[in-house]
PDB file of N, CA and C in Angstrom:
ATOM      1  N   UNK A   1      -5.112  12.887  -0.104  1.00  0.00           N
ATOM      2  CA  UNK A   1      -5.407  14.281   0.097  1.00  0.00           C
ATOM      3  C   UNK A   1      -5.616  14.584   1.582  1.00  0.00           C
ATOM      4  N   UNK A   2      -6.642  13.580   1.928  1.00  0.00           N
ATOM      5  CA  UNK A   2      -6.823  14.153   4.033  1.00  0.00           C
ATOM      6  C   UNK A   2      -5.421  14.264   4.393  1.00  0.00           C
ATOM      7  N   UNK A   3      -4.306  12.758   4.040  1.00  0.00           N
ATOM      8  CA  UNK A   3      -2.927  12.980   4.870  1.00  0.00           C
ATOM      9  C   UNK A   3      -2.262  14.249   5.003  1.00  0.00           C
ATOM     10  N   UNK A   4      -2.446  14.744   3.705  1.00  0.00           N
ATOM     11  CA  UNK A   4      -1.218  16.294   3.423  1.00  0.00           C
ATOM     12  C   UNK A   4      -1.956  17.014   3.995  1.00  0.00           C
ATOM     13  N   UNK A   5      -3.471  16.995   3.500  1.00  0.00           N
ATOM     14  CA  UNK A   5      -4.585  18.268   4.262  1.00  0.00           C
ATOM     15  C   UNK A   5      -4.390  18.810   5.696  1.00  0.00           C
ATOM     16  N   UNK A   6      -4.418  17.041   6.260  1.00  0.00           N
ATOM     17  CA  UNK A   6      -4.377  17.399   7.531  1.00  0.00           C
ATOM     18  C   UNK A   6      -3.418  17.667   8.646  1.00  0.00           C
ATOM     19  N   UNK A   7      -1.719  17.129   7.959  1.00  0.00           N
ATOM     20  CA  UNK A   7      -0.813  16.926   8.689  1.00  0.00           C
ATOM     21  C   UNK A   7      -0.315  18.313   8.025  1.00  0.00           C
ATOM     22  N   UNK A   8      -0.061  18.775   6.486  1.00  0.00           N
ATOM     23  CA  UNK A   8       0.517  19.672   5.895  1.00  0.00           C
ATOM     24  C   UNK A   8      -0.042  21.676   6.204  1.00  0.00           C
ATOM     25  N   UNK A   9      -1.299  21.219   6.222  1.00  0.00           N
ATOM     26  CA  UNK A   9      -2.270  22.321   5.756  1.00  0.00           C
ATOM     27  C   UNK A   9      -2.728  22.637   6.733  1.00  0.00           C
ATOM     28  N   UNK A  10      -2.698  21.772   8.056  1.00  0.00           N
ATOM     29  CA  UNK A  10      -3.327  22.150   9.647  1.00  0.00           C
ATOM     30  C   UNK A  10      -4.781  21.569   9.499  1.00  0.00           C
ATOM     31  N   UNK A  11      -5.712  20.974   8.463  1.00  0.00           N
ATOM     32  CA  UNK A  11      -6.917  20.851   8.578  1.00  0.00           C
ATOM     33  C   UNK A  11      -7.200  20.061  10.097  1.00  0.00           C
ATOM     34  N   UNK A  12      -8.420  20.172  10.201  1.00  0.00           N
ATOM     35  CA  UNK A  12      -9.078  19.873  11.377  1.00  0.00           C
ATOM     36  C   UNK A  12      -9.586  18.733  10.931  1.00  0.00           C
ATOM     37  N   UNK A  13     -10.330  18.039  11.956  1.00  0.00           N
ATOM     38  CA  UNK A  13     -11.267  16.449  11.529  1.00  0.00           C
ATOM     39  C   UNK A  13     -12.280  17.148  10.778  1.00  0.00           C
ATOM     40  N   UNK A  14     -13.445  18.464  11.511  1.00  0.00           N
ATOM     41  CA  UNK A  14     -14.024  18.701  10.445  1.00  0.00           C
ATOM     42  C   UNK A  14     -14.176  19.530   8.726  1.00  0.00           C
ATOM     43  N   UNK A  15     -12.921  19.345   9.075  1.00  0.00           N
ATOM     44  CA  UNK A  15     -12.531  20.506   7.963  1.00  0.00           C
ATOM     45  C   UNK A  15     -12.369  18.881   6.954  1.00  0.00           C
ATOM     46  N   UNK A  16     -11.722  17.709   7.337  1.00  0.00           N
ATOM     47  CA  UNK A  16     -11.061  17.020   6.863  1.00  0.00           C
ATOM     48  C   UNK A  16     -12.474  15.553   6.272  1.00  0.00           C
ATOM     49  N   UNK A  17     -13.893  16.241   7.221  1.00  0.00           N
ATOM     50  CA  UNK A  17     -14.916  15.330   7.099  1.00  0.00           C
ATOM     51  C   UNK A  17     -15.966  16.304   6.265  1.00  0.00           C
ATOM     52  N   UNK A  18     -15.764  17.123   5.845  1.00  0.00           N
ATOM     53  CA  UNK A  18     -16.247  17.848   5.121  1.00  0.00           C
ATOM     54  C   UNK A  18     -15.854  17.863   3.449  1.00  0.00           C
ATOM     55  N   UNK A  19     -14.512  17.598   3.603  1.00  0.00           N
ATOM     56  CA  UNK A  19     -13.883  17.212   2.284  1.00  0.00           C
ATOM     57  C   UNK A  19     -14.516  15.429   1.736  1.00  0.00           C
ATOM     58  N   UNK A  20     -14.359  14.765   2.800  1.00  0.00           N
ATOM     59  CA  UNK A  20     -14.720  13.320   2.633  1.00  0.00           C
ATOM     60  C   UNK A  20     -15.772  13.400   2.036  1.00  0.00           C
ATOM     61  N   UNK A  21     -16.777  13.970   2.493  1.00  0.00           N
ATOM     62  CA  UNK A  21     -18.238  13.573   1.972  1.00  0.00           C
ATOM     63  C   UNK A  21     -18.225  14.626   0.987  1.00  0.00           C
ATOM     64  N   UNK A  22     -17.324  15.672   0.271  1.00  0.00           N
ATOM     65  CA  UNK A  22     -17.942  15.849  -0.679  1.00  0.00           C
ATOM     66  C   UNK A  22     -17.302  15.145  -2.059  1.00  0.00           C
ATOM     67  N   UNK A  23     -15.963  13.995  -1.440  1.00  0.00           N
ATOM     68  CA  UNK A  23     -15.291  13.618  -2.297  1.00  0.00           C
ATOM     69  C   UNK A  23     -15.422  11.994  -2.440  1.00  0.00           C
ATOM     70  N   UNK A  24     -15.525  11.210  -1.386  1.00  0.00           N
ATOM     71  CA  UNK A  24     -15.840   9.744  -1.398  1.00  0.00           C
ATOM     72  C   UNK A  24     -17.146   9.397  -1.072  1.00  0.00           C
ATOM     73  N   UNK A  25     -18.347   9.422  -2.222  1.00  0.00           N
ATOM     74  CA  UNK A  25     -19.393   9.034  -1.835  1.00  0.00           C
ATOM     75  C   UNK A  25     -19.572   7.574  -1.348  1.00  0.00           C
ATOM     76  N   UNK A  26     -20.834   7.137  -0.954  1.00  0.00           N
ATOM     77  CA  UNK A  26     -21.241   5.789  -0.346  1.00  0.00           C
ATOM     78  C   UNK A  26     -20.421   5.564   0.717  1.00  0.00           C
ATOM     79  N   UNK A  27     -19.239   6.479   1.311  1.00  0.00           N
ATOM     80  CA  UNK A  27     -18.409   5.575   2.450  1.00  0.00           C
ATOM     81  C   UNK A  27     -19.184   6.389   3.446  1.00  0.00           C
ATOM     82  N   UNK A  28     -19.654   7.072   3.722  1.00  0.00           N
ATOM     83  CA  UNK A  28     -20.051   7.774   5.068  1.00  0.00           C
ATOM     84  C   UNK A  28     -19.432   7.372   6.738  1.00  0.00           C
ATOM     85  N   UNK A  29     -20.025   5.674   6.489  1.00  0.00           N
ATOM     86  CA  UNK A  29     -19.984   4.813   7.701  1.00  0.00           C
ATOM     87  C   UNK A  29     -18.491   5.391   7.918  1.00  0.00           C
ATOM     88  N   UNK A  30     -17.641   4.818   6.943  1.00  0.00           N
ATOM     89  CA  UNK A  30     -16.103   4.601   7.702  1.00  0.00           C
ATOM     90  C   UNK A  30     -15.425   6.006   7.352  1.00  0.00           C
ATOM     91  N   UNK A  31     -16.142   7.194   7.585  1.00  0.00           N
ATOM     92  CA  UNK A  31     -15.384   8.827   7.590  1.00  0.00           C
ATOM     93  C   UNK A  31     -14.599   8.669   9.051  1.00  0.00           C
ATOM     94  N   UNK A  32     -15.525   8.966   9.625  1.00  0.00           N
ATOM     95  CA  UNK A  32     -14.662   9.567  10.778  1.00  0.00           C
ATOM     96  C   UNK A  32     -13.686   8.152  11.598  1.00  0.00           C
ATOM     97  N   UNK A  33     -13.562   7.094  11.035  1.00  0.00           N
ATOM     98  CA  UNK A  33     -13.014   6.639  11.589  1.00  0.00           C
ATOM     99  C   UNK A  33     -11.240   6.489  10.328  1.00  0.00           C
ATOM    100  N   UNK A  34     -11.469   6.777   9.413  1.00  0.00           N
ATOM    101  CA  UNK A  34     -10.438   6.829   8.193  1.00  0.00           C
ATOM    102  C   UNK A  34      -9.713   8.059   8.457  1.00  0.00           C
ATOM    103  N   UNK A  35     -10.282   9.239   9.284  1.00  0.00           N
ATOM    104  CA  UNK A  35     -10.425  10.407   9.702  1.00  0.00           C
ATOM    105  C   UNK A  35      -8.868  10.430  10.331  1.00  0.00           C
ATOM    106  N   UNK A  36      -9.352   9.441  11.759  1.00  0.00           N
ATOM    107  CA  UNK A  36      -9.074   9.451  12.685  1.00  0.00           C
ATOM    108  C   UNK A  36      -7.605   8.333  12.571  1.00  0.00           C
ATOM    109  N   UNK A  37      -7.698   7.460  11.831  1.00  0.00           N
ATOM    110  CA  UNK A  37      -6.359   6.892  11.875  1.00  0.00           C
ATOM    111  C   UNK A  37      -5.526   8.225  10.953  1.00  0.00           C
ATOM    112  N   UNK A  38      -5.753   8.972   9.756  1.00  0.00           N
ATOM    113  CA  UNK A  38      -5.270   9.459   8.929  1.00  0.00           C
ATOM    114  C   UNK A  38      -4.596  10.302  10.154  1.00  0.00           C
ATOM    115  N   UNK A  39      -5.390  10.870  10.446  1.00  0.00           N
ATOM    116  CA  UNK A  39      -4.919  11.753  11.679  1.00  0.00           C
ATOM    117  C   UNK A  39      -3.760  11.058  12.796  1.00  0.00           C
ATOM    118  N   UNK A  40      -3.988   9.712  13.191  1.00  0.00           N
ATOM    119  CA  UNK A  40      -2.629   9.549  14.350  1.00  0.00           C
ATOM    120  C   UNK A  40      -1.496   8.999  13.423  1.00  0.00           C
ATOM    121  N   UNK A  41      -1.760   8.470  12.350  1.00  0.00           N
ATOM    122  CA  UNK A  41      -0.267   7.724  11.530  1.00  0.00           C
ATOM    123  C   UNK A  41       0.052   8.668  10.375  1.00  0.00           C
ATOM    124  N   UNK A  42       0.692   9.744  10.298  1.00  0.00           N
ATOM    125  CA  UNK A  42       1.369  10.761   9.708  1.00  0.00           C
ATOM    126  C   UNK A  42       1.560  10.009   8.381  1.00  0.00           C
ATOM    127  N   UNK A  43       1.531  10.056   7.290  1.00  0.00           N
ATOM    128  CA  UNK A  43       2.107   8.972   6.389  1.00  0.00           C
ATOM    129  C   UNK A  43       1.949   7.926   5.880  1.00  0.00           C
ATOM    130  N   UNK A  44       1.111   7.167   6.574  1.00  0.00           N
ATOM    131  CA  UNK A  44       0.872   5.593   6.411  1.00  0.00           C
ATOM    132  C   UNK A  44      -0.058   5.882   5.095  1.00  0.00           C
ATOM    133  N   UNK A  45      -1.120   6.574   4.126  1.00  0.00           N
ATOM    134  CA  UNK A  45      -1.666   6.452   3.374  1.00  0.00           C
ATOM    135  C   UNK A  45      -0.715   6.611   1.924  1.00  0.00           C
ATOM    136  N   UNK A  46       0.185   7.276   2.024  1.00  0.00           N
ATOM    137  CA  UNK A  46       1.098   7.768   1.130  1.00  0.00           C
ATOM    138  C   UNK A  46       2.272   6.594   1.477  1.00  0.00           C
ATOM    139  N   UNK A  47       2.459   6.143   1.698  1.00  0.00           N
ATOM    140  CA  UNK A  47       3.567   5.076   2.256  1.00  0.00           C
ATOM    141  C   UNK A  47       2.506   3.368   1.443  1.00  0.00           C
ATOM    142  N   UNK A  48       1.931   3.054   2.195  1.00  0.00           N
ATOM    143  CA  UNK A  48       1.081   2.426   1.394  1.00  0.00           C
ATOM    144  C   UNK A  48       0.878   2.151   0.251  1.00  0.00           C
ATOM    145  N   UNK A  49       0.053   3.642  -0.876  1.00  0.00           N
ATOM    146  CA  UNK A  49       0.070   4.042  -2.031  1.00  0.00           C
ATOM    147  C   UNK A  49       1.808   3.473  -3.084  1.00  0.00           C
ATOM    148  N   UNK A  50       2.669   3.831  -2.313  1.00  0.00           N
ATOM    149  CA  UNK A  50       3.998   3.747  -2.765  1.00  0.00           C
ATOM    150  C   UNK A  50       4.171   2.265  -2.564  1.00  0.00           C
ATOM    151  N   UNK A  51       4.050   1.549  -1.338  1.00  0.00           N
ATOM    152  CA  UNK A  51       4.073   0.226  -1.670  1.00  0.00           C
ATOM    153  C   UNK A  51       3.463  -0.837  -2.796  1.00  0.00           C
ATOM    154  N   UNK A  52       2.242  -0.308  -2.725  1.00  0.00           N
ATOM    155  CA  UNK A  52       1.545  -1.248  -3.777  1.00  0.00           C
ATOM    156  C   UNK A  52       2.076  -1.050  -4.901  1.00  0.00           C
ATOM    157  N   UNK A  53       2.174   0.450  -5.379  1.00  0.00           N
ATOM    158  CA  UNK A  53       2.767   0.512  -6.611  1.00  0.00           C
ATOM    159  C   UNK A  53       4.004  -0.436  -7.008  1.00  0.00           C
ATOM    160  N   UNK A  54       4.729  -0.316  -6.053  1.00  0.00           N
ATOM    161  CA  UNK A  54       6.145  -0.957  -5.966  1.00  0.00           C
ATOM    162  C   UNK A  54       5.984  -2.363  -6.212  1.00  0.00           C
ATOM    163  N   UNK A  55       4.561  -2.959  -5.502  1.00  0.00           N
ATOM    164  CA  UNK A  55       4.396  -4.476  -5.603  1.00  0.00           C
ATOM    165  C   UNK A  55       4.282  -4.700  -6.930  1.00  0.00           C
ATOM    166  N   UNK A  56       3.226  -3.850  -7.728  1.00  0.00           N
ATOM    167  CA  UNK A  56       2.832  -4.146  -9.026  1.00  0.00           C
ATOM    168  C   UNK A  56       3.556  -4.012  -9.816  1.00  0.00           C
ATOM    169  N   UNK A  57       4.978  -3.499  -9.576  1.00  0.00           N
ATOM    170  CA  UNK A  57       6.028  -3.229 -10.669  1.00  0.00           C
ATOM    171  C   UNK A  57       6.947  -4.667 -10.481  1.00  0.00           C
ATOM    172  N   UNK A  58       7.122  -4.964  -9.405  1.00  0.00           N
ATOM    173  CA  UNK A  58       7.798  -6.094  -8.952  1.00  0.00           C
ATOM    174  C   UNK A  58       6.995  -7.156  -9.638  1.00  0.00           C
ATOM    175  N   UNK A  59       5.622  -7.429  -9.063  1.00  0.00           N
ATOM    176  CA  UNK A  59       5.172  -8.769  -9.487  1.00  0.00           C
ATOM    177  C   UNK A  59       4.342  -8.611 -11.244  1.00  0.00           C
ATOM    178  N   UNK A  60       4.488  -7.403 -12.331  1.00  0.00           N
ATOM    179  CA  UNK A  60       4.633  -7.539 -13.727  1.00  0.00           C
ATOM    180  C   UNK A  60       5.966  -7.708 -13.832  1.00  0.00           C
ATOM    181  N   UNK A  61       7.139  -7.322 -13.530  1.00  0.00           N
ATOM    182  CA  UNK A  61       8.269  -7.346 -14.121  1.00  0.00           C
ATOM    183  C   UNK A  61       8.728  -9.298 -13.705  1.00  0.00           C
ATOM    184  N   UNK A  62       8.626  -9.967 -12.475  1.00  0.00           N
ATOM    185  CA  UNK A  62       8.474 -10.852 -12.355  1.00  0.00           C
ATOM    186  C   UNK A  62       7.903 -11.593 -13.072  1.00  0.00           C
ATOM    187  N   UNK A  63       6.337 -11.591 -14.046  1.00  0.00           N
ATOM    188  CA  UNK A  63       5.494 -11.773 -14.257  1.00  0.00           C
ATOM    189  C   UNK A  63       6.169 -12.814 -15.743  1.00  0.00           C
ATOM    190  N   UNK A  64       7.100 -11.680 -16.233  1.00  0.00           N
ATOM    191  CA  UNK A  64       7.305 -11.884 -17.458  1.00  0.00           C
ATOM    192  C   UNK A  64       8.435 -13.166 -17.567  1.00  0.00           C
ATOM    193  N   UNK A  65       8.777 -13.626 -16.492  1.00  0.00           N
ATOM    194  CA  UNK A  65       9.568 -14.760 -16.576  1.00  0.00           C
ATOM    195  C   UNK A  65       9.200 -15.894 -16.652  1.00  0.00           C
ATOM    196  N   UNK A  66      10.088 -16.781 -16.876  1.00  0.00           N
ATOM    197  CA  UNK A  66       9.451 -18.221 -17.859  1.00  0.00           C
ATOM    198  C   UNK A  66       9.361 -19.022 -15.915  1.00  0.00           C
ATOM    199  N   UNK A  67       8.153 -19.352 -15.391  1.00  0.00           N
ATOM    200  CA  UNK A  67       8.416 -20.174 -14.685  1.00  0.00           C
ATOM    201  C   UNK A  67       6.923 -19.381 -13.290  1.00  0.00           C
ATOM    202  N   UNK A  68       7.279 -18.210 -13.750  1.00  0.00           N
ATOM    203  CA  UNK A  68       6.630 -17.228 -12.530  1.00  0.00           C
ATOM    204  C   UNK A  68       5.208 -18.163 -12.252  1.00  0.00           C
ATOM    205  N   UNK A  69       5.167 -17.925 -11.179  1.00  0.00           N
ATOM    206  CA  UNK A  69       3.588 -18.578 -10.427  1.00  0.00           C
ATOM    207  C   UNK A  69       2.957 -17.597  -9.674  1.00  0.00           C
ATOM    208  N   UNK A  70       2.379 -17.031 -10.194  1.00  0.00           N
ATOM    209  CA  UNK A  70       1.280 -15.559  -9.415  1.00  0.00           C
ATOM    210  C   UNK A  70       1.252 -16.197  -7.945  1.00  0.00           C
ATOM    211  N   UNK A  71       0.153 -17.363  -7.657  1.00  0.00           N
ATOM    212  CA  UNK A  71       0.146 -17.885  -6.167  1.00  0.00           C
ATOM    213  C   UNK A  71       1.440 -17.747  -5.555  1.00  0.00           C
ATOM    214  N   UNK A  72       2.363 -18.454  -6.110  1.00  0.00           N
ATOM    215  CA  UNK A  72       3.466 -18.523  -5.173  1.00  0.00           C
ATOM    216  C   UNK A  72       4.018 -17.223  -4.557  1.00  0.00           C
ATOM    217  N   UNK A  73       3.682 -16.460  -5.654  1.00  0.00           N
ATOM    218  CA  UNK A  73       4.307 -15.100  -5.533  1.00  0.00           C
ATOM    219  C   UNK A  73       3.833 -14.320  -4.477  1.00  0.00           C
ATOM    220  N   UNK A  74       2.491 -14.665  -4.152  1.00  0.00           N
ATOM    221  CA  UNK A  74       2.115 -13.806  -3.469  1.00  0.00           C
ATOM    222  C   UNK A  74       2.243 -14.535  -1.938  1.00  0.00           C
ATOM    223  N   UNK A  75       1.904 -15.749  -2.143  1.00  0.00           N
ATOM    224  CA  UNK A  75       2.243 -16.907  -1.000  1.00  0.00           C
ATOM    225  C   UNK A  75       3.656 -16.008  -0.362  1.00  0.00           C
ATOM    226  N   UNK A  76       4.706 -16.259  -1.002  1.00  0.00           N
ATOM    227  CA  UNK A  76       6.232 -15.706  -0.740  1.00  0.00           C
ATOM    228  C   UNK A  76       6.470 -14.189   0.179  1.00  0.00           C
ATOM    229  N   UNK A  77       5.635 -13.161  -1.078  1.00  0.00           N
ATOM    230  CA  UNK A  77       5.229 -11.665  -0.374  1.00  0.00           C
ATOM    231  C   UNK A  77       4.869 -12.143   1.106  1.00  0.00           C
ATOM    232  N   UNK A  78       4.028 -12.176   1.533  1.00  0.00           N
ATOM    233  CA  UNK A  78       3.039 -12.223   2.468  1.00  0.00           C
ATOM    234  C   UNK A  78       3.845 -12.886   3.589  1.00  0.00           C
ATOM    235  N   UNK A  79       5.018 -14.096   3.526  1.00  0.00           N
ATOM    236  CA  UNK A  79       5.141 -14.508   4.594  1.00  0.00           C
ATOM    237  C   UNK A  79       7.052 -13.283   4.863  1.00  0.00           C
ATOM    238  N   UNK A  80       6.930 -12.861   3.986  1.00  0.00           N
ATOM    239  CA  UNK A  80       8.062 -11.261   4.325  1.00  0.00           C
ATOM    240  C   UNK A  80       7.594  -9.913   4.662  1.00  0.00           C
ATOM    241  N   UNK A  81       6.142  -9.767   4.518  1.00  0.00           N
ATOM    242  CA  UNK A  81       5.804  -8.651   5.073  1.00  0.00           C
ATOM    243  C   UNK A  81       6.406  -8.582   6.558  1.00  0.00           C
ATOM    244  N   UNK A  82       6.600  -6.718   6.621  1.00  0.00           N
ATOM    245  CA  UNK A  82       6.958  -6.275   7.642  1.00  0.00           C
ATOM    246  C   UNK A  82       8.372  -5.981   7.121  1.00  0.00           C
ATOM    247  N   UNK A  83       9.452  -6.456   6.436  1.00  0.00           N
ATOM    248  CA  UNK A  83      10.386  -6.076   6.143  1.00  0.00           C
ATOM    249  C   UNK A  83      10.542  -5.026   4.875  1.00  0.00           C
ATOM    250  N   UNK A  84      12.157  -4.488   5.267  1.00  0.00           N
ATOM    251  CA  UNK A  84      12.302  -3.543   3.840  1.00  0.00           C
ATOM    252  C   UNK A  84      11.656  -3.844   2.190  1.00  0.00           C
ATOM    253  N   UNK A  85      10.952  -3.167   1.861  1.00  0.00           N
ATOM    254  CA  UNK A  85      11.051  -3.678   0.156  1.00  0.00           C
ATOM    255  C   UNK A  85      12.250  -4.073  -0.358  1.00  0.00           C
ATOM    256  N   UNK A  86      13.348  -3.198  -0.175  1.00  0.00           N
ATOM    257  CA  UNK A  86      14.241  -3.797  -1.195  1.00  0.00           C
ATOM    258  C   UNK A  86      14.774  -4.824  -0.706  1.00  0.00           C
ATOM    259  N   UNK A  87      14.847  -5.807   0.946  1.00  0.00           N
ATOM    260  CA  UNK A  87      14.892  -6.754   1.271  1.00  0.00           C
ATOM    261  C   UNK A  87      14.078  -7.909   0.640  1.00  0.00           C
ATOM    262  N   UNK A  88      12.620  -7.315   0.406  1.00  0.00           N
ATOM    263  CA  UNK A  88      11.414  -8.369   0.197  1.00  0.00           C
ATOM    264  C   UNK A  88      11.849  -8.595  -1.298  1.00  0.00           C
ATOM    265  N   UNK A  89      12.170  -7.864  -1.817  1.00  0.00           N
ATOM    266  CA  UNK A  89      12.309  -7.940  -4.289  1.00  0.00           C
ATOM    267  C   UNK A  89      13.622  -8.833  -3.935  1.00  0.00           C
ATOM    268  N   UNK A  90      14.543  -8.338  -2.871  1.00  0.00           N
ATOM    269  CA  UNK A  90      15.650  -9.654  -3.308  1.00  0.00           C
ATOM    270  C   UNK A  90      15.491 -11.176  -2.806  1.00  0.00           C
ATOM    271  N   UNK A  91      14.708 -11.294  -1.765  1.00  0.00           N
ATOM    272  CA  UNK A  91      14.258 -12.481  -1.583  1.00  0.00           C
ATOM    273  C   UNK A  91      13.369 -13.147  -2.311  1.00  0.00           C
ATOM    274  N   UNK A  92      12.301 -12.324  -2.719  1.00  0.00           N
ATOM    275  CA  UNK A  92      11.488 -12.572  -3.942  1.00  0.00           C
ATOM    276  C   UNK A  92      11.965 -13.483  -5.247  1.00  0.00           C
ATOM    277  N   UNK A  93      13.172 -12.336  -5.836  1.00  0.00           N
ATOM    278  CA  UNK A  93      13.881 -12.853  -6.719  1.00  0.00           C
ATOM    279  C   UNK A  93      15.018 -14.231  -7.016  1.00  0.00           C
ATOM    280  N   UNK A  94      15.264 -13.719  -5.570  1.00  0.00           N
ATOM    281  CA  UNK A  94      15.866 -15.569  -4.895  1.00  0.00           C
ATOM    282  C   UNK A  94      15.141 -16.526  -5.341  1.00  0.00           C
ATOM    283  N   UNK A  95      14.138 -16.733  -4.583  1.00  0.00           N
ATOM    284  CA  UNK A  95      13.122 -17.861  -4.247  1.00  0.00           C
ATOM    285  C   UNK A  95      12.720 -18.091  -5.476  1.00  0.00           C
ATOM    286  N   UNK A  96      12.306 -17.147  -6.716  1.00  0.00           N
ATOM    287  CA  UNK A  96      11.952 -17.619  -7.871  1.00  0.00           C
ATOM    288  C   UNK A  96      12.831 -17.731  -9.188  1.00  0.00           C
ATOM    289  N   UNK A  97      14.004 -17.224  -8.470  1.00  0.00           N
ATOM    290  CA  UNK A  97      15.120 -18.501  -9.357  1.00  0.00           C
ATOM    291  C   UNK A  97      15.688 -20.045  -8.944  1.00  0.00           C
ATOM    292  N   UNK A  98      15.150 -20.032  -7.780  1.00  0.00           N
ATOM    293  CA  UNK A  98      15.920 -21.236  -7.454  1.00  0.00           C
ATOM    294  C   UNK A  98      14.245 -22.615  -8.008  1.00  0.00           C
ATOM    295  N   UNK A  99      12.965 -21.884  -8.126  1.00  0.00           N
ATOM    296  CA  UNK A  99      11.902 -22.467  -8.142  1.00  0.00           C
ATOM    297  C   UNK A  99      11.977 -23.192 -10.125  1.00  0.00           C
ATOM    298  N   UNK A 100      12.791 -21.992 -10.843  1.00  0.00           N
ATOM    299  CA  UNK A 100      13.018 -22.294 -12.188  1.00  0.00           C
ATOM    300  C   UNK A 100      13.195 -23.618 -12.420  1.00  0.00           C
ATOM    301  N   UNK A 101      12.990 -24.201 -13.801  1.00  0.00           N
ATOM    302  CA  UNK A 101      12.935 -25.989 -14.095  1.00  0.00           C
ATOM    303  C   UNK A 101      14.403 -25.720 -14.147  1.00  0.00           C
TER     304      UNK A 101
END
């Protein structure tokens, strides 16, 4: 909500720290600084959001194969971060067919 609020809607930091505290209690500490990245990286919260989802569809649909190893899986992810998703699911999918008995 801050991303669109603030990049879409023109909100201000306090327009945008006013929403925080009446919407994410107990974080106080890290407002204005969640604020403040939301504010210089246009996107990155919604980009994010879309990644993980993407992970969790990848590593259940993975999940269901005869052989899958959660560790490895994530072992694998992690040393491809930084690249395209649909680069990372085909290497993914590589690596855990060739790992099959």
């Amino acid at each position: 909500m801050l991303d669109v609020s603030i990049h879409a809607r023109g909100w201000s930091a306090a327009q945008a720290l006013v929403y925080w505290q009446a919407n994410v209690p107990g974080q106080q500490a890290i407002a204005e600084r969640e604020i403040r990245h939301v504010t210089q990286w246009p996107g990155q919260c919604l980009n994010y959001k879309v990644g993980a989802v993407r992970l969790e569809e990848l590593r259940a649909r993975m999940g269901r194969q005869p052989g899958f190893d959660v560790h490895r899986f994530h072992a694998a992810y992690l040393a491809l971060t930084g690249l395209p998703f649909a680069v990372i699911e085909r290497q993914l999918a590589a690596q855990h067919q060739q790992t099959l008995p």
